[in-house]
PDB file of N, CA and C in Angstrom:
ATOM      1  N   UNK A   1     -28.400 -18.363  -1.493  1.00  0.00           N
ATOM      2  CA  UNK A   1     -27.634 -17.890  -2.635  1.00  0.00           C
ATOM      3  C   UNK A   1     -27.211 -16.441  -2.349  1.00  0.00           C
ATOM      4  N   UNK A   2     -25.985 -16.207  -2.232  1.00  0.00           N
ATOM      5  CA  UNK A   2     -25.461 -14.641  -2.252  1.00  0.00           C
ATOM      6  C   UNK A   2     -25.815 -13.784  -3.540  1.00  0.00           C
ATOM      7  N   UNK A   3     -25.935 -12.794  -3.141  1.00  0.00           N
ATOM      8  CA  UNK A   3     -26.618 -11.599  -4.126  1.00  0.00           C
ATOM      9  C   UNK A   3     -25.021 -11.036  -4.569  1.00  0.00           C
ATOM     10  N   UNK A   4     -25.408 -10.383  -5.839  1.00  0.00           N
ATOM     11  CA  UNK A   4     -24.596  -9.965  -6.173  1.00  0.00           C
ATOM     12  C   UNK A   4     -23.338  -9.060  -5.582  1.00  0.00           C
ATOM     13  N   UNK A   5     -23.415  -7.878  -5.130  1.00  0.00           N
ATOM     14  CA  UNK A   5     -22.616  -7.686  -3.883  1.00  0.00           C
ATOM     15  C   UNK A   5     -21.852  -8.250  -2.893  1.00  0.00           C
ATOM     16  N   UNK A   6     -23.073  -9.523  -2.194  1.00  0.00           N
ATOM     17  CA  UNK A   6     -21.518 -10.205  -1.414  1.00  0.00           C
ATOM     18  C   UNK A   6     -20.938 -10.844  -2.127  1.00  0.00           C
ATOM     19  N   UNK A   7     -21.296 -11.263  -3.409  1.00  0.00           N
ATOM     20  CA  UNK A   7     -19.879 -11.886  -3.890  1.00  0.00           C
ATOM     21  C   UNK A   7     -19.028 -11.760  -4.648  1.00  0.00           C
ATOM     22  N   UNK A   8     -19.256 -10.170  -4.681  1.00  0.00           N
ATOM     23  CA  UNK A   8     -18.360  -9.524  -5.456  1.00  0.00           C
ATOM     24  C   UNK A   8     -17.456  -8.646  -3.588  1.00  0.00           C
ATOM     25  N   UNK A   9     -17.775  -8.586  -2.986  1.00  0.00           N
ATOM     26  CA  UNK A   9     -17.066  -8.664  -1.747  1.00  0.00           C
ATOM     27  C   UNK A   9     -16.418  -9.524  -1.165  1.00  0.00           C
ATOM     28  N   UNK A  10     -16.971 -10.976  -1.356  1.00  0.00           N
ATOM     29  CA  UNK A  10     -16.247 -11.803  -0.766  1.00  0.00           C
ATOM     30  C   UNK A  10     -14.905 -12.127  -2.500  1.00  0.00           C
ATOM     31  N   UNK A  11     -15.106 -11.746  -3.640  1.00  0.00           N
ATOM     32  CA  UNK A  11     -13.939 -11.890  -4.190  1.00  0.00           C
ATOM     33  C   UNK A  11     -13.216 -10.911  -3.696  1.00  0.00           C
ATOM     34  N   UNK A  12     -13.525  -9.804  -3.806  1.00  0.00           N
ATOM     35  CA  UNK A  12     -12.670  -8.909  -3.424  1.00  0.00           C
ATOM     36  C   UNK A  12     -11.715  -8.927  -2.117  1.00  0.00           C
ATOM     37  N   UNK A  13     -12.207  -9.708  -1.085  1.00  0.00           N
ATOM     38  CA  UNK A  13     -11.653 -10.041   0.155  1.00  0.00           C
ATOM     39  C   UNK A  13     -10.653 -11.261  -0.239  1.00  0.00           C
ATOM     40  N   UNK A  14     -11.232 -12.544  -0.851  1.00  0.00           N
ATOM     41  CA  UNK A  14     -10.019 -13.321  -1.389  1.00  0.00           C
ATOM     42  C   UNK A  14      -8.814 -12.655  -2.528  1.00  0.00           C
ATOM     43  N   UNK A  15      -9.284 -11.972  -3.143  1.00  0.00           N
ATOM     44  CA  UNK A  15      -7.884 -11.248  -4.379  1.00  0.00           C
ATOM     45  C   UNK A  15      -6.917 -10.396  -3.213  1.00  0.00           C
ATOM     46  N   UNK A  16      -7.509  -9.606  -1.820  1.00  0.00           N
ATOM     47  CA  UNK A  16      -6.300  -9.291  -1.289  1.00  0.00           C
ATOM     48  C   UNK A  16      -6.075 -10.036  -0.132  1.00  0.00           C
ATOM     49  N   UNK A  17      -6.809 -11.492   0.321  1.00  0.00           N
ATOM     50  CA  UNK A  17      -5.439 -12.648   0.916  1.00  0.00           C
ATOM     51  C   UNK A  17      -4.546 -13.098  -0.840  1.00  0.00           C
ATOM     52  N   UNK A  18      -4.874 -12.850  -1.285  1.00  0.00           N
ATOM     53  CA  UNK A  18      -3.793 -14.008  -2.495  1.00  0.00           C
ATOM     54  C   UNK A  18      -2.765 -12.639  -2.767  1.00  0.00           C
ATOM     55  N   UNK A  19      -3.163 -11.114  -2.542  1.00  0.00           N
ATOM     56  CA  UNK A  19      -1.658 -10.452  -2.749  1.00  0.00           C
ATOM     57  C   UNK A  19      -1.034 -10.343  -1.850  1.00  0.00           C
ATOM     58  N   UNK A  20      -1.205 -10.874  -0.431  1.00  0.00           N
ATOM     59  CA  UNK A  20      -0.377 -11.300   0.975  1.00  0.00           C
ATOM     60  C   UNK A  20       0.168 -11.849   0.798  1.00  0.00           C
ATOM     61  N   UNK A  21      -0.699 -13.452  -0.045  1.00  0.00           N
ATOM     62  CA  UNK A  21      -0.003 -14.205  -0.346  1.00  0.00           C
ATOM     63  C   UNK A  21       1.625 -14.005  -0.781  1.00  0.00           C
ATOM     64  N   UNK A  22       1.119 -13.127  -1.987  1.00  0.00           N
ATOM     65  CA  UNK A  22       1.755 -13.158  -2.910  1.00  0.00           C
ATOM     66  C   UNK A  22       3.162 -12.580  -2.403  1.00  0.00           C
ATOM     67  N   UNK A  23       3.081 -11.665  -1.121  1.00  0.00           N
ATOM     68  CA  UNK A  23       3.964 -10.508  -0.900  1.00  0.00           C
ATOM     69  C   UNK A  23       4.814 -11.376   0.308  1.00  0.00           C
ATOM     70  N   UNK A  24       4.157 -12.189   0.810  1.00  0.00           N
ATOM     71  CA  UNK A  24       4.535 -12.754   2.024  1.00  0.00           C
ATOM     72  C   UNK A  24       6.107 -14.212   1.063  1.00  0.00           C
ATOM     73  N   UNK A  25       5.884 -14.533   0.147  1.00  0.00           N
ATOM     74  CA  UNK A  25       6.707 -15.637  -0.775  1.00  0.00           C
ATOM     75  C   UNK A  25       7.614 -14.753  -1.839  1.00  0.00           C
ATOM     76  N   UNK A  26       7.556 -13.313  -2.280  1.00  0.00           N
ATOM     77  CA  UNK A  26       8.157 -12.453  -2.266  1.00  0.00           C
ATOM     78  C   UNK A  26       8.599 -11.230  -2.073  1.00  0.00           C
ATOM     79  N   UNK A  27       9.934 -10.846  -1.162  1.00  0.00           N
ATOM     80  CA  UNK A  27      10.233 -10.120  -0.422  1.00  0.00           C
ATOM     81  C   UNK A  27      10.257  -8.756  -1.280  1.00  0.00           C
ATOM     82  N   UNK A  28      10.894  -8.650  -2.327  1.00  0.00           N
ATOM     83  CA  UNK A  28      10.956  -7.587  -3.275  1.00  0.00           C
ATOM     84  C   UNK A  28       9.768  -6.870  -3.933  1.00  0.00           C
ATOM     85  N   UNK A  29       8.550  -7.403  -3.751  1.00  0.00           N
ATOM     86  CA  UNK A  29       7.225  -6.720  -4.143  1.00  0.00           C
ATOM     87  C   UNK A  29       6.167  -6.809  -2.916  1.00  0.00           C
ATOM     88  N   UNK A  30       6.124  -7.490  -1.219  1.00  0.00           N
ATOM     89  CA  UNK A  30       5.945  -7.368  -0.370  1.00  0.00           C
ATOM     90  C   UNK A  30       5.071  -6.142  -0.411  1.00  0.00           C
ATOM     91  N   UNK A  31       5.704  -4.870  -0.235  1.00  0.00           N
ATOM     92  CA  UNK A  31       4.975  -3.610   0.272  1.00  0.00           C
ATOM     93  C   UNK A  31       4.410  -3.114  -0.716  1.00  0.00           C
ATOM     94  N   UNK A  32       4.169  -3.566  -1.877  1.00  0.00           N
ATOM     95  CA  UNK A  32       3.290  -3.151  -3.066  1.00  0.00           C
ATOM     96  C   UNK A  32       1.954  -4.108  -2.933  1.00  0.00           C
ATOM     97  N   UNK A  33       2.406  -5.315  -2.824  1.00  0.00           N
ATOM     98  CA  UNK A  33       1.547  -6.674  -2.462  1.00  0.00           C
ATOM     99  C   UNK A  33       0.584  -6.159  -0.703  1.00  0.00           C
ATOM    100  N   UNK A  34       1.202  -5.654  -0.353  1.00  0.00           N
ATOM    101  CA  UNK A  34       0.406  -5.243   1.029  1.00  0.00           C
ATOM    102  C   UNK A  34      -0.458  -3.923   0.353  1.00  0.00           C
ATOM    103  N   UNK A  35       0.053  -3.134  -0.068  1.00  0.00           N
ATOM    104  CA  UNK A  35      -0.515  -1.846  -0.451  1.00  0.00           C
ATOM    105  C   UNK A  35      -2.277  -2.430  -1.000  1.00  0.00           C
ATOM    106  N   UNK A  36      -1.964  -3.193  -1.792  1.00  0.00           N
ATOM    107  CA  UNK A  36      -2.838  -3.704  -3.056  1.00  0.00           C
ATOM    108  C   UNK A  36      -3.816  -4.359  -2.316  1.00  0.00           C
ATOM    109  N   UNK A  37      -3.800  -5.413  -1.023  1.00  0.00           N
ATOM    110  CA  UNK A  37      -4.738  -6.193  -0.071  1.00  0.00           C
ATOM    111  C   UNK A  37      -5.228  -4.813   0.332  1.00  0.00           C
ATOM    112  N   UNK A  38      -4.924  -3.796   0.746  1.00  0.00           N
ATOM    113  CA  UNK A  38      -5.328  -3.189   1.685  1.00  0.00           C
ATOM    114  C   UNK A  38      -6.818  -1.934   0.814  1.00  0.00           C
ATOM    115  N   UNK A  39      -6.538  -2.041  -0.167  1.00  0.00           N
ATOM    116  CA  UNK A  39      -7.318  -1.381  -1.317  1.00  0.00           C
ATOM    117  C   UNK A  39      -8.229  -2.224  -1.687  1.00  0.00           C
ATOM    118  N   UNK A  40      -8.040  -3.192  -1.327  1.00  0.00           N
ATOM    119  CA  UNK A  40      -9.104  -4.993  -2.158  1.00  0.00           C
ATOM    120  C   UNK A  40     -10.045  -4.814  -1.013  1.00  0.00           C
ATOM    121  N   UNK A  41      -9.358  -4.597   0.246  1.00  0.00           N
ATOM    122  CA  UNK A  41     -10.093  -4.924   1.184  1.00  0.00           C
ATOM    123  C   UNK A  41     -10.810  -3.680   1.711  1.00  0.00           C
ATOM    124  N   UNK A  42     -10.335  -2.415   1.810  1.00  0.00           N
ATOM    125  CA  UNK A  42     -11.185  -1.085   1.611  1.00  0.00           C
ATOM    126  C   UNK A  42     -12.391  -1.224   0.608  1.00  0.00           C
ATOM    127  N   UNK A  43     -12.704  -2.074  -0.479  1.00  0.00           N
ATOM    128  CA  UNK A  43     -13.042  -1.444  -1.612  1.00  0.00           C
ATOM    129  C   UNK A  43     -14.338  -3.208  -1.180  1.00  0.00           C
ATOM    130  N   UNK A  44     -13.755  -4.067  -0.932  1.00  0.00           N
ATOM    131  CA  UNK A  44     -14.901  -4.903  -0.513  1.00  0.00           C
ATOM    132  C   UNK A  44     -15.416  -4.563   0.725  1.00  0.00           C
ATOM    133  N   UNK A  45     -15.235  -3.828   2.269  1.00  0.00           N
ATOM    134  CA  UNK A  45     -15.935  -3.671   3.084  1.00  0.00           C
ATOM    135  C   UNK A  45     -17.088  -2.676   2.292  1.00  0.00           C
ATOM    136  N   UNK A  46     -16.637  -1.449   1.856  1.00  0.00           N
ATOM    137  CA  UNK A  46     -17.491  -0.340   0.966  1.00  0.00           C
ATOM    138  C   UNK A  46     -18.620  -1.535   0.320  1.00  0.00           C
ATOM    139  N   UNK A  47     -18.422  -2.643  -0.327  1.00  0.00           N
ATOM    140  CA  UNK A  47     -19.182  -2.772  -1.246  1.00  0.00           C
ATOM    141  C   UNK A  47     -20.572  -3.836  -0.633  1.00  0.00           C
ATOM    142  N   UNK A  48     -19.885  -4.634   0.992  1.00  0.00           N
ATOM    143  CA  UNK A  48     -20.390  -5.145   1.794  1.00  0.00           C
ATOM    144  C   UNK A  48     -21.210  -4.483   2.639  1.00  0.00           C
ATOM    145  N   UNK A  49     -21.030  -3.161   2.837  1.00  0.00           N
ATOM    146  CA  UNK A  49     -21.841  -2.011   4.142  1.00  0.00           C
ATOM    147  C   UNK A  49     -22.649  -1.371   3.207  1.00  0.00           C
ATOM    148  N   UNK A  50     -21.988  -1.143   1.918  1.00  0.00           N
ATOM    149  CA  UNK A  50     -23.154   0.076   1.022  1.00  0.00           C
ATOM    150  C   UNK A  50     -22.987   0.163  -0.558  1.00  0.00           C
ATOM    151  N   UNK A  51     -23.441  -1.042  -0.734  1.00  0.00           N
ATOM    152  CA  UNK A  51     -23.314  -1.349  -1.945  1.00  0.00           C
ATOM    153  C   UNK A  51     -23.468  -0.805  -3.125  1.00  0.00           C
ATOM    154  N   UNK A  52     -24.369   0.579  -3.069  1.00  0.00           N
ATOM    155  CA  UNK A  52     -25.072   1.100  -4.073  1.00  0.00           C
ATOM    156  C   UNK A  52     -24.681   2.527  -3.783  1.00  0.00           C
ATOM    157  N   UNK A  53     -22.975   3.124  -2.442  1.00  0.00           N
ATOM    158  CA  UNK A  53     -22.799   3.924  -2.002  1.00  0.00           C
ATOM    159  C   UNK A  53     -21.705   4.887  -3.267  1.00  0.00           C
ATOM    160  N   UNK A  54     -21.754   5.751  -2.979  1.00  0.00           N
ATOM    161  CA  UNK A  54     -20.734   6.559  -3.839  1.00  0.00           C
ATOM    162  C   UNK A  54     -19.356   6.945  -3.239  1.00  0.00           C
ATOM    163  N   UNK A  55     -18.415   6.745  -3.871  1.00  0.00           N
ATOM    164  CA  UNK A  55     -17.191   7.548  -3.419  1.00  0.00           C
ATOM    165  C   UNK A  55     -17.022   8.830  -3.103  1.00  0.00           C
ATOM    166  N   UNK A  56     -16.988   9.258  -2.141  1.00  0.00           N
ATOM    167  CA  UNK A  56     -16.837  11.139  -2.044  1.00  0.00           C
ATOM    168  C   UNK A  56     -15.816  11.578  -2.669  1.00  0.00           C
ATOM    169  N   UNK A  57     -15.771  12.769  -2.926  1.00  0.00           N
ATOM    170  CA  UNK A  57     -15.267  13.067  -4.041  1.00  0.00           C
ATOM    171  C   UNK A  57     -14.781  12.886  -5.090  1.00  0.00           C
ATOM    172  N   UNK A  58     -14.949  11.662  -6.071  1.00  0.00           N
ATOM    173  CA  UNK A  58     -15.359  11.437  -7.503  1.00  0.00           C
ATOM    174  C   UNK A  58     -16.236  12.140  -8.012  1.00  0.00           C
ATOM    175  N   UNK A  59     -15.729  12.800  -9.283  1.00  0.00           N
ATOM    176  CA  UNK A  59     -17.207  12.801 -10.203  1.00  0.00           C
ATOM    177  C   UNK A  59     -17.967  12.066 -10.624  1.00  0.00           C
ATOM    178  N   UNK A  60     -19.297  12.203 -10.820  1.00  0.00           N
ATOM    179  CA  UNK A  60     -19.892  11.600 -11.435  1.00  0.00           C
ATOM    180  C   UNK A  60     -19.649  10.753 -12.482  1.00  0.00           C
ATOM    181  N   UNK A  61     -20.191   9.329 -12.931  1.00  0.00           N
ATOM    182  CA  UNK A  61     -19.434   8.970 -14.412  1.00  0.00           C
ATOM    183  C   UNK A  61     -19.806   9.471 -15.745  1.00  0.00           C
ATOM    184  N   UNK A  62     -18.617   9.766 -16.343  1.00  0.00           N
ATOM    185  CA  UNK A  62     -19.205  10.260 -17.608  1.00  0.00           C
ATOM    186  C   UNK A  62     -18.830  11.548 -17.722  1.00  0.00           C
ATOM    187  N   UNK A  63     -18.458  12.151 -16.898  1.00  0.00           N
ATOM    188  CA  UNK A  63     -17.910  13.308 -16.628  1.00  0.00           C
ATOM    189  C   UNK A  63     -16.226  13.772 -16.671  1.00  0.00           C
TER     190      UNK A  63
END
């Protein structure tokens, strides 16, 4: 059974193939649709290597 983390990584890895998808079937939002995989997929390796890691330079929450 995957722990919470990978599978909130492995969604995160499928939501940016489906905006490839999405960018690859239309040409006019393409490089927004790429932009957006590439942030899905930054943001699930982070959550796959160090799950409990902080963003550098963010504040704190609540702040």
């Amino acid at each position: 059974m995957p722990t919470n983390s990978e599978l909130g990584a492995k969604l995160l890895a499928d939501a940016a193939s489906f905006f490839r998808d999405v960018g690859s079937q239309n040409p006019g939002v393409k490089e927004q649709m790429e932009q957006n995989a590439a942030v899905y997929e930054q943001v699930a390796q982070l959550v796959a290597t160090d799950p409990n890691g902080e963003i550098p330079g963010q504040p704190p929450e609540g702040e």
